[in-house]
Protein backbone atom coordinates (compact mmCIF):
# COMPACT_ATOMS: atom_id res chain seq x y z
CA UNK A 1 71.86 70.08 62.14
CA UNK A 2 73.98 73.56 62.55
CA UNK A 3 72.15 76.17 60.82
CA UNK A 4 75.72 77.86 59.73
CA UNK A 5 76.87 77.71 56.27
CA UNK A 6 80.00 77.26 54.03
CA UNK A 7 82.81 80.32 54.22
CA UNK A 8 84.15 82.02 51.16
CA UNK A 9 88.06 80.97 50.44
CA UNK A 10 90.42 83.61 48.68
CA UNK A 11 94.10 82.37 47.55
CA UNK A 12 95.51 85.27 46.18
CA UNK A 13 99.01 84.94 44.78
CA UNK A 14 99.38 82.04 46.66
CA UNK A 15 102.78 80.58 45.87
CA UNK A 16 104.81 77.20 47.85
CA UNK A 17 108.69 77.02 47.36
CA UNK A 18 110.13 74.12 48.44
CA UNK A 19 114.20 74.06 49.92
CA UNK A 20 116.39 72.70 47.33
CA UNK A 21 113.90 73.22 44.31
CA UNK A 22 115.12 75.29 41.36
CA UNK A 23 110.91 76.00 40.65
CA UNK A 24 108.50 76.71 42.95
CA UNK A 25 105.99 73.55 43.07
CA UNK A 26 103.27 76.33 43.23
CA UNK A 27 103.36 79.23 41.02
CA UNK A 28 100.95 82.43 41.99
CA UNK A 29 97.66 80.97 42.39
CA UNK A 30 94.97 83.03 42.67
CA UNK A 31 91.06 81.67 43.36
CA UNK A 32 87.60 83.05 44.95
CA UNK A 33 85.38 80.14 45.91
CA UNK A 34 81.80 81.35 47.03
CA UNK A 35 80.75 80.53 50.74
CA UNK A 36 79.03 77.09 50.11
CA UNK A 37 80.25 76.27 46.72
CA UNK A 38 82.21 72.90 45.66
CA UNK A 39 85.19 73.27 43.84
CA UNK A 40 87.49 70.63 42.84
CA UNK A 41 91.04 70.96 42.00
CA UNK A 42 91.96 68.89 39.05
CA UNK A 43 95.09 68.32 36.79
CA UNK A 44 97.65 66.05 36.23
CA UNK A 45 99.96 64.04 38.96
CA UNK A 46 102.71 66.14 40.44
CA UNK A 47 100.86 69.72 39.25
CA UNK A 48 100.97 70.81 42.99
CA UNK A 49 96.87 70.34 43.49
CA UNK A 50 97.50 68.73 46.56
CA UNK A 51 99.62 71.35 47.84
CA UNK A 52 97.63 73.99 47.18
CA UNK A 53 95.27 72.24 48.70
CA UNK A 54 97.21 72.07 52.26
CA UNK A 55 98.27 75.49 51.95
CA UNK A 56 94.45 76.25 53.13
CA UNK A 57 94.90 74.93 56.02
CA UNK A 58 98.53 75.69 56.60
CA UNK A 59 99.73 71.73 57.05
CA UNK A 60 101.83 73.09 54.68
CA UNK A 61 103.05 76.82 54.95
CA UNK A 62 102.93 79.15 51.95
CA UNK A 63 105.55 80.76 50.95
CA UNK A 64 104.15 83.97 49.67
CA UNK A 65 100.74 85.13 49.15
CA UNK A 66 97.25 85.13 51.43
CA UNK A 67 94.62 83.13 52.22
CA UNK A 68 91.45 84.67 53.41
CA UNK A 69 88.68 82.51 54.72
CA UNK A 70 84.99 84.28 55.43
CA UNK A 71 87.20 87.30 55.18
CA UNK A 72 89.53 86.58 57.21
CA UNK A 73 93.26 86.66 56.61
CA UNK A 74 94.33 83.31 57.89
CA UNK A 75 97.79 83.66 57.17
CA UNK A 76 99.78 84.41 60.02
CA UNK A 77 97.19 82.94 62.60
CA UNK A 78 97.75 80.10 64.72
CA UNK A 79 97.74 76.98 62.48
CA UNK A 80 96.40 74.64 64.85
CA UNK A 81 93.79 76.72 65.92
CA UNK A 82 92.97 77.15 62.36
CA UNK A 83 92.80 72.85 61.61
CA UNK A 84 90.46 72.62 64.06
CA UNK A 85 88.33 74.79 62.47
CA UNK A 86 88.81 73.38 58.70
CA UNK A 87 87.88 70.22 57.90
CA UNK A 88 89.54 67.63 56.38
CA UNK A 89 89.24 64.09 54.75
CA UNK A 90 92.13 62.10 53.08
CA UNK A 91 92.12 59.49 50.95
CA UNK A 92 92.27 55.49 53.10
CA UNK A 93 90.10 57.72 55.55
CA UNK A 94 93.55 58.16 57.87
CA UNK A 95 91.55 56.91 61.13
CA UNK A 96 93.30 56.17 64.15
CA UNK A 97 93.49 52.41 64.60
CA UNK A 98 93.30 52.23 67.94
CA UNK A 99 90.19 54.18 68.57
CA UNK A 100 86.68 53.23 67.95
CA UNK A 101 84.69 54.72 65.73
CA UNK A 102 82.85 56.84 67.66
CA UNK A 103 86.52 57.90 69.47
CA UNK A 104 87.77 58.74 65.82
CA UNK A 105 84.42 60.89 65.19
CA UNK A 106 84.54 62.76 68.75
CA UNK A 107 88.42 64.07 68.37
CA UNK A 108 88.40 67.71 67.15
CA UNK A 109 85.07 68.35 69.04
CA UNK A 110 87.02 66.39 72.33
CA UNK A 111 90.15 68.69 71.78
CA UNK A 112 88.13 71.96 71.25
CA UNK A 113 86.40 71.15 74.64
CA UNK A 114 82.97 70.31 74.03
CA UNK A 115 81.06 69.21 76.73
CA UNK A 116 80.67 65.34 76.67
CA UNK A 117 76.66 64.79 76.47
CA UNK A 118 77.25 67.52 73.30
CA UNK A 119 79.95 65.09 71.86
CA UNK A 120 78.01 62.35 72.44
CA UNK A 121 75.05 63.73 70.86
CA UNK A 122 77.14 64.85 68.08
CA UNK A 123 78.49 61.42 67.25
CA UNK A 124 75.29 60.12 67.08
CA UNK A 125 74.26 62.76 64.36
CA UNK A 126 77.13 62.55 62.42
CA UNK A 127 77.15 58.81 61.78
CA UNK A 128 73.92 58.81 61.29
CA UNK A 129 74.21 61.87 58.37
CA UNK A 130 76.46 59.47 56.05
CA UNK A 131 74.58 56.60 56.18
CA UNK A 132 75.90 54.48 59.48
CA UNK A 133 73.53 53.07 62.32
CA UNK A 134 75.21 54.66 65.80
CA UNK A 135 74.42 51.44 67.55
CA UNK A 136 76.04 49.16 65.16
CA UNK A 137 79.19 51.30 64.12
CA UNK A 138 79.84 53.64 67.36
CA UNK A 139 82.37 50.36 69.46
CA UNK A 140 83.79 49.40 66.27
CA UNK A 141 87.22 49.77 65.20
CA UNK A 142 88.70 50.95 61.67
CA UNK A 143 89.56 47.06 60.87
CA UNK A 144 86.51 45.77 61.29
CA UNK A 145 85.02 48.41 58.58
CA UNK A 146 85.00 48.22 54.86
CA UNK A 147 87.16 50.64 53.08
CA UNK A 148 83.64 52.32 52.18
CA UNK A 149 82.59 52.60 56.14
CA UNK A 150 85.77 53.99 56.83
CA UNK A 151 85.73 56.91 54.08
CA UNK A 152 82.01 57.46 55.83
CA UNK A 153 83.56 57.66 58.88
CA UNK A 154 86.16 60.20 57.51
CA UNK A 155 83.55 62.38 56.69
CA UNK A 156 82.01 62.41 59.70
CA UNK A 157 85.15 62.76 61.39
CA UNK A 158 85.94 65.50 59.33
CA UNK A 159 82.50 67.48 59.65
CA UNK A 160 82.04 66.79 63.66
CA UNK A 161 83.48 69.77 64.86
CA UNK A 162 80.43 71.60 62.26
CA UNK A 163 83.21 73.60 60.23
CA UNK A 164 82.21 75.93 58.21
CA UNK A 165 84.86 74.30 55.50
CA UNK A 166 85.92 70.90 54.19
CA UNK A 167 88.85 70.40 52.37
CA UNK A 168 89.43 66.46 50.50
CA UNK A 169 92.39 65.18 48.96
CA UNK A 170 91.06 62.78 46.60
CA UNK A 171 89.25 61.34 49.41
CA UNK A 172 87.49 58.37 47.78
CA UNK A 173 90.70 57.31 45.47
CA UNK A 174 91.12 53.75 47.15
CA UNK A 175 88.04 52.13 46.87
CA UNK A 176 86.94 49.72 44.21
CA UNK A 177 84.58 52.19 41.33
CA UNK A 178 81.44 51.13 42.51
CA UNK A 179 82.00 52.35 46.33
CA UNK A 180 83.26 54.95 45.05
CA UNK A 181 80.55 55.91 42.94
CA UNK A 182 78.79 55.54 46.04
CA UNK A 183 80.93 57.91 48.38
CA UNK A 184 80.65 60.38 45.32
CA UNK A 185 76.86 60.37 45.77
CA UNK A 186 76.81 60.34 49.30
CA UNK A 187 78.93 63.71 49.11
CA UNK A 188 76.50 65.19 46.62
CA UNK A 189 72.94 64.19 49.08
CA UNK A 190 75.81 65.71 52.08
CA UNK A 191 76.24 69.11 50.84
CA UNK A 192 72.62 69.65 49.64
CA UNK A 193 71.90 69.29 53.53
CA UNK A 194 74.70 70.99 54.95
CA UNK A 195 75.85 73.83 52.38
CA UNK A 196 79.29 73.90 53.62
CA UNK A 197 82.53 75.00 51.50
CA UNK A 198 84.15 72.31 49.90
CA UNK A 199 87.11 72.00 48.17
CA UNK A 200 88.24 68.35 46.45
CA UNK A 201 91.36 67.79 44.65
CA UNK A 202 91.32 64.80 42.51
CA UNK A 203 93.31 63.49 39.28
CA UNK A 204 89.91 62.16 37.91
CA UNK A 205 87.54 64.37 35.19
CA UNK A 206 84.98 62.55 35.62
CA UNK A 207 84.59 63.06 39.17
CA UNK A 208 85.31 66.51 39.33
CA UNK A 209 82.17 66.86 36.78
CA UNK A 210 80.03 64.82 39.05
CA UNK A 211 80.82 66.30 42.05
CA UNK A 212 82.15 70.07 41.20
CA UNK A 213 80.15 73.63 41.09
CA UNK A 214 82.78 74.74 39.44
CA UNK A 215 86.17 72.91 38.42
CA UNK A 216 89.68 74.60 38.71
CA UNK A 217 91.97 72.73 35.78
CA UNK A 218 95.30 73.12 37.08
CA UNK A 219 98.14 73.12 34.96
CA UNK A 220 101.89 72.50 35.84
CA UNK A 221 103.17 74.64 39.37
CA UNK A 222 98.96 74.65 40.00
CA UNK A 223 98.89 77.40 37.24
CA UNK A 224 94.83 77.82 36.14
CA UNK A 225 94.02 76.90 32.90
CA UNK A 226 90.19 77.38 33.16
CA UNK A 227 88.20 77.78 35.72
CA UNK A 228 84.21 77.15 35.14
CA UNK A 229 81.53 74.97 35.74
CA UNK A 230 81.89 71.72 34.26
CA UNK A 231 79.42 72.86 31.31
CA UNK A 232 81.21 75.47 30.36
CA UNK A 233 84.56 73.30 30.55
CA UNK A 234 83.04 70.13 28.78
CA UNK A 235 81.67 72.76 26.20
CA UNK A 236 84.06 75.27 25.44
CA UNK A 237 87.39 73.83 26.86
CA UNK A 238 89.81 77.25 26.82
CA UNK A 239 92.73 75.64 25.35
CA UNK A 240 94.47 71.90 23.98
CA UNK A 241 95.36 71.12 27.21
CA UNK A 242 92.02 71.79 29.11
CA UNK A 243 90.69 69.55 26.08
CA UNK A 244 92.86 67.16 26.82
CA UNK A 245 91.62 66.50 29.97
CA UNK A 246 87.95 66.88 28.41
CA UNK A 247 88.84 63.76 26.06
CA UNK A 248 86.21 62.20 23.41
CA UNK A 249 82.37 61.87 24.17
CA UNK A 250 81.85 65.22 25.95
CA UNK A 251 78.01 64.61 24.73
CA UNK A 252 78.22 61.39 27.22
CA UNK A 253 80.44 63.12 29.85
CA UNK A 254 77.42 65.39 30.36
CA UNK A 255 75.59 62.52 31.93
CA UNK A 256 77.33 63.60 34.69
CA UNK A 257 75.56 67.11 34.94
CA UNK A 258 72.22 65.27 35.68
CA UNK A 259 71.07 63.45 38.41
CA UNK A 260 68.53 60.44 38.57
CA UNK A 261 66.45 62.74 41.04
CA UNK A 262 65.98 64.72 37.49
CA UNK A 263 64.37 61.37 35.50
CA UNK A 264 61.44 59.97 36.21
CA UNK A 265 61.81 57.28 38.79
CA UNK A 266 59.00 54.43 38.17
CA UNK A 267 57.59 51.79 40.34
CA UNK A 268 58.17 48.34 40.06
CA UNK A 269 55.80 45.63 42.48
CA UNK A 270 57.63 44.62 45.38
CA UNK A 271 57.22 42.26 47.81
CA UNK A 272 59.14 41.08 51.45
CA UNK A 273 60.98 38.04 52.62
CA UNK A 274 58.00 37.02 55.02
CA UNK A 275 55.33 37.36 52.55
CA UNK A 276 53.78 33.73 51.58
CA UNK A 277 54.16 32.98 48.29
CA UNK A 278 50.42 33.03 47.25
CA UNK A 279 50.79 36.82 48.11
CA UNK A 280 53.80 37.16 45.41
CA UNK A 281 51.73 35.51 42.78
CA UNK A 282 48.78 37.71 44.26
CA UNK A 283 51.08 40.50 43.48
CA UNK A 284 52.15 40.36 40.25
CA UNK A 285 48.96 39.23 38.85
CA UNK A 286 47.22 42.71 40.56
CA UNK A 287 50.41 44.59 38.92
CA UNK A 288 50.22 43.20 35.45
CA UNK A 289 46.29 43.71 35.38
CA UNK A 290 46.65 47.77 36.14
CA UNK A 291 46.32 50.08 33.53
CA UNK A 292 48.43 52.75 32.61
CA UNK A 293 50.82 51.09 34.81
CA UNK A 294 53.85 53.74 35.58
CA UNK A 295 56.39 51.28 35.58
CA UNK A 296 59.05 49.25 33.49
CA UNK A 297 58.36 47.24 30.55
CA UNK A 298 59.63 44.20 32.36
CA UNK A 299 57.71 44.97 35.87
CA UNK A 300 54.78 42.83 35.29
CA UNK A 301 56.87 39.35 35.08
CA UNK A 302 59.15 39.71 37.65
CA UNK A 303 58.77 40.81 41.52
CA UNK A 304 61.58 42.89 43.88
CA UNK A 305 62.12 41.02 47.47
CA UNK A 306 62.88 43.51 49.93
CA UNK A 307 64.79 42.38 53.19
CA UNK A 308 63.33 43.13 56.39
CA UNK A 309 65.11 46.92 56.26
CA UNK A 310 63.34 47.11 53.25
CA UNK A 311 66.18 46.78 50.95
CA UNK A 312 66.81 45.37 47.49
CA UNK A 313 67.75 41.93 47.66
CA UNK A 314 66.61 39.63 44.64
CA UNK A 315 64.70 39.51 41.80
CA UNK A 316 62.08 37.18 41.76
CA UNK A 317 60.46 36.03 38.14
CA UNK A 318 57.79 33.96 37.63
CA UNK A 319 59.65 30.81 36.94
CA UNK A 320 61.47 31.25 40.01
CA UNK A 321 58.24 31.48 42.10
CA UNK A 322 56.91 28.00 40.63
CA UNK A 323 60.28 26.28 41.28
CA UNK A 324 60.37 27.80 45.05
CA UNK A 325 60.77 25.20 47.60
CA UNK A 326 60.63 26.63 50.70
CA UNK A 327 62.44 29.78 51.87
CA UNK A 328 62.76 32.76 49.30
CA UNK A 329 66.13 33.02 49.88
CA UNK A 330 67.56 30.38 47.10
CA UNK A 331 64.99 31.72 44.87
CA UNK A 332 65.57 34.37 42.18
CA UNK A 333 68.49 36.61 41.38
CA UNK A 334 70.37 38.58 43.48
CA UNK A 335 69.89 42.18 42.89
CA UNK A 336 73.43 44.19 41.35
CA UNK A 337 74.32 47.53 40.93
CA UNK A 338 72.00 50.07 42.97
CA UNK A 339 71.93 53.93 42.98
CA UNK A 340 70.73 56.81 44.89
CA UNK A 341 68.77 59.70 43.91
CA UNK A 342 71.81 61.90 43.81
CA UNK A 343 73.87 59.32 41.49
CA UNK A 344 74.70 60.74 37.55
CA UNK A 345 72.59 59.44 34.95
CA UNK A 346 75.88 58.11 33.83
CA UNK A 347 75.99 55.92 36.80
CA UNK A 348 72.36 54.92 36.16
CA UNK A 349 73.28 54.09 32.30
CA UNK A 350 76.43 51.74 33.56
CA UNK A 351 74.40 49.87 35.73
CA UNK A 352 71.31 49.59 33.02
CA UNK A 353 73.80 47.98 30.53
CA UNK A 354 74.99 45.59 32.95
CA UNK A 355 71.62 44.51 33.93
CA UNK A 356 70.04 41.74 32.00
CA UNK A 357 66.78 43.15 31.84
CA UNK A 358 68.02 46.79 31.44
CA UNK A 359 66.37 48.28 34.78
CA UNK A 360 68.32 49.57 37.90
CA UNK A 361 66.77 49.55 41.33
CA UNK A 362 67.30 53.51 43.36
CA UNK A 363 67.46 53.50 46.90
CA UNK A 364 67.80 55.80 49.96
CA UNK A 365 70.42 56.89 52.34
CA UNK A 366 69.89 53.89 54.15
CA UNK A 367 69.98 51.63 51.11
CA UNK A 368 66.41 51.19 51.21
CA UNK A 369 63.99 51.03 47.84
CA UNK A 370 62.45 53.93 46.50
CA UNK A 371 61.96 52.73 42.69
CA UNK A 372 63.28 51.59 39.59
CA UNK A 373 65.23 53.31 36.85
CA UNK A 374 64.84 51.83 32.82
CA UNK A 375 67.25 51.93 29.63
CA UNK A 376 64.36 53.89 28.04
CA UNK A 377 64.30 56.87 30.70
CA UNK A 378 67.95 56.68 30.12
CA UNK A 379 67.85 56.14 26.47
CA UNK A 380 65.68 59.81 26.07
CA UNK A 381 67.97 61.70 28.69
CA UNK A 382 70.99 60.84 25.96
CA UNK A 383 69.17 61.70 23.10
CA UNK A 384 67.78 64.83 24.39
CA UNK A 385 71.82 65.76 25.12
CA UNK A 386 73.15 64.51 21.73
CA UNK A 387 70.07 66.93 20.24
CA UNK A 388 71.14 69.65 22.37
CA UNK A 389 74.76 69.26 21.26
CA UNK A 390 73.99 68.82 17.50
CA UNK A 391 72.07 72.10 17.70
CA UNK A 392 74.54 74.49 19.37
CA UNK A 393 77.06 73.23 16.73
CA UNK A 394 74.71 74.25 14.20
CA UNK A 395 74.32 77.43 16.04
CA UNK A 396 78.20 77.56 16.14
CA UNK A 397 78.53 77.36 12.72
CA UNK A 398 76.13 79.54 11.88
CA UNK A 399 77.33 82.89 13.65
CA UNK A 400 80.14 82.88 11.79
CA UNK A 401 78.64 83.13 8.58
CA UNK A 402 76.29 85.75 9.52
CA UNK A 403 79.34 87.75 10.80
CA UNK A 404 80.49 87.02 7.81
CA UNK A 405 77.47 87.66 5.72
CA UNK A 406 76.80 91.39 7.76
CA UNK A 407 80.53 92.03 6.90
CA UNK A 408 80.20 91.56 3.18
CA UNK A 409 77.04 94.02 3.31
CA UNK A 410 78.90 96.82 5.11
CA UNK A 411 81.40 96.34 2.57
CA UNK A 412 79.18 96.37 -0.56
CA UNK A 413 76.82 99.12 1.06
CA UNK A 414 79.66 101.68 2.46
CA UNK A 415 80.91 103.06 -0.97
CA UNK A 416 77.44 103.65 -2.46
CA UNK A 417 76.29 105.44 1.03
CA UNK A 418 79.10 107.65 0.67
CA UNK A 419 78.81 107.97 -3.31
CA UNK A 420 75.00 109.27 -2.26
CA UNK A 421 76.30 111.55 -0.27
């Protein structure tokens, strides 16, 4: 990969007018993102994120105010020029139809006039950064891809050209929650790699918590209401109407500050679809039998069959081994929900409670298995942030009446100090 980094953005008194409005549809906006930070734009439908959001890279011109990216006043600059330099991802993916993949991937680095072996090369690296074998995906066309595969391709689309910043309009807002969650957590593994700028505009909370450094609550005309990292915003919302967007369970919304990568991930015994059966029973038996065993309460009675990409596929118990008749295959239970490293714990927890045995299996980019996640890891992540909570109240409350108790001390002391004297 590149070795360059994100750029810094600054919108200073950015403001949009629109012919024919009696208000401007956004209002003086002013914003510093840091050169490799995530920020996500957030408010309500019709608050002019979005448009703020093209003003960066002029597909919609400003009306007033500057934009400075990396320093550099972008304003009154060629447009074009400056698109092909920005990146950007849209929600359905907006691929051309009639290209393949790899056609869809190559056009900004095609039109800046890259040499082909370098565009080639490129391809290759891009699809193979979110996830997407080159010699499976590169001749295919958007219809034969999932809605998933083509936000993937999106990305990569939007990051060939290696720009130094990637703008997304609520890229990942139509695909079912589960892809989704997905996407999010492909984003997240994305920018720890490539450290690029990123700003996201979505109408979601919950995703700008997962995903932001720092979240921009926009009210009406894009007006800021706060802008902070989503601790400081799930914590000490600055008004009613940042709170609103907060809601109930901030404890639980903080979930989505942590990561699975920061739980302990156990093992669970695992086994392939061309092992014989005598080594599954061979397997379980050595599992169950070792002590100290880091590993979920349920691991010793049931076995995870990989495929041959080493991927979760079903969950074999022993019942289902002494019933097997032949292949594997119409054995066991298929395996559900999955998650990756850079998932939220509150992910994880959503898939533990829809599990039957309260486990959830974490894999790699590639969808292979690294390990198992249980309701009890989860269980102590939740209490340890319902503690944390119930003490900084505590610690709220309590300032107040030592303000209040140094006060009435000053007061009682101050006329006898100056009787003394």
């Amino acid at each position: 990969m590149s070795e360059s980094h994100g750029a810094s953005i600054e919108l200073e008194h950015l403001t949009k007018r629109f012919p024919g409005s009696a208000e401007p549809s956004v209002d003086d906006v002013t914003l510093e993102i840091g050169a490799g930070e995530t920020v996500v734009l957030v408010g309500p439908s019709g608050c002019g994120k979005s448009t703020t959001l093209k003003m960066i890279n002029r597909l919609i011109e400003p009306s007033g105010g500057r934009i400075r990216i990396g320093g550099e006043d972008v304003t009154d600059i060629d447009p074009v020029g400056l698109r092909r330099k920005v990146g950007y991802a849209i929600q359905s993916s907006g691929l051309f139809p009639h290209m393949t993949v790899a056609q869809n991937v190559a056009l900004v680095p095609r039109m800046t006039g890259w040499p082909k072996a370098r565009i080639r090369a490129r391809v290759e690296e891009m699809l193979d950064l979110v996830g997407l074998d080159p010699g499976e995906f590169r001749h295919r066309y958007p219809r034969q891809l999932s809605g998933g595969q083509q936000q993937r391709v999106g990305v990569a689309r939007a990051l060939a050209a290696d720009p130094p910043v990637l703008l997304m309009d609520e890229p990942f807002g139509a695909v079912d929650p589960v892809t989704r969650a997905h996407l999010q957590d492909e984003l997240i593994r994305l920018q720890h790699e490539l450290h690029r700028t990123i700003v996201f505009v979505t109408h979601d909370f919950d995703e700008a918590i997962k995903l932001g450094d720092r979240i921009a609550v926009l009210r009406e005309r894009s007006r800021v209401a706060q802008f902070d990292t989503p601790e400081a915003i799930l914590t000490h919302p600055a008004d009613d109407f940042v709170a609103g967007f907060v809601g109930a369970g901030a404890a639980l919304k903080r979930l989505n500050l942590s990561r699975v990568r920061d739980v302990e991930i156990l093992e669970c015994p695992t086994v392939t679809v061309d092992d014989p059966l005598q080594t599954i029973f061979n397997r379980l038996r050595s599992w169950g039998s070792r002590p100290g065993r880091p590993g979920p309460a349920a691991g010793a009675n049931e076995v995870l069959l990989l495929d041959r990409r080493g991927r979760p596929f079903k969950w074999l118990r022993r019942g289902d081994l002494m019933r097997v008749r032949g292949s594997l295959g119409r054995a066991g239970t298929l395996v559900g929900d999955t998650v990756t490293r850079d998932a939220t714990l509150r992910d994880a927890l959503e898939a533990v409670l829809t599990d039957d045995a309260g486990r959830v299996v974490v894999t790699g980019r590639r969808g292979e298995y690294t390990g198992v996640v249980d309701m009890e890891t989860l269980l102590h992540s939740v209490r340890a942030l319902l503690e944390a909570d119930r003490k900084e109240a505590l610690q709220t409350r309590r300032e107040p009446e030592a303000a209040r108790s140094a006060r009435t001390r000053a007061e009682q002391e101050g006329p006898a100090g100056k009787a003394t004297a």
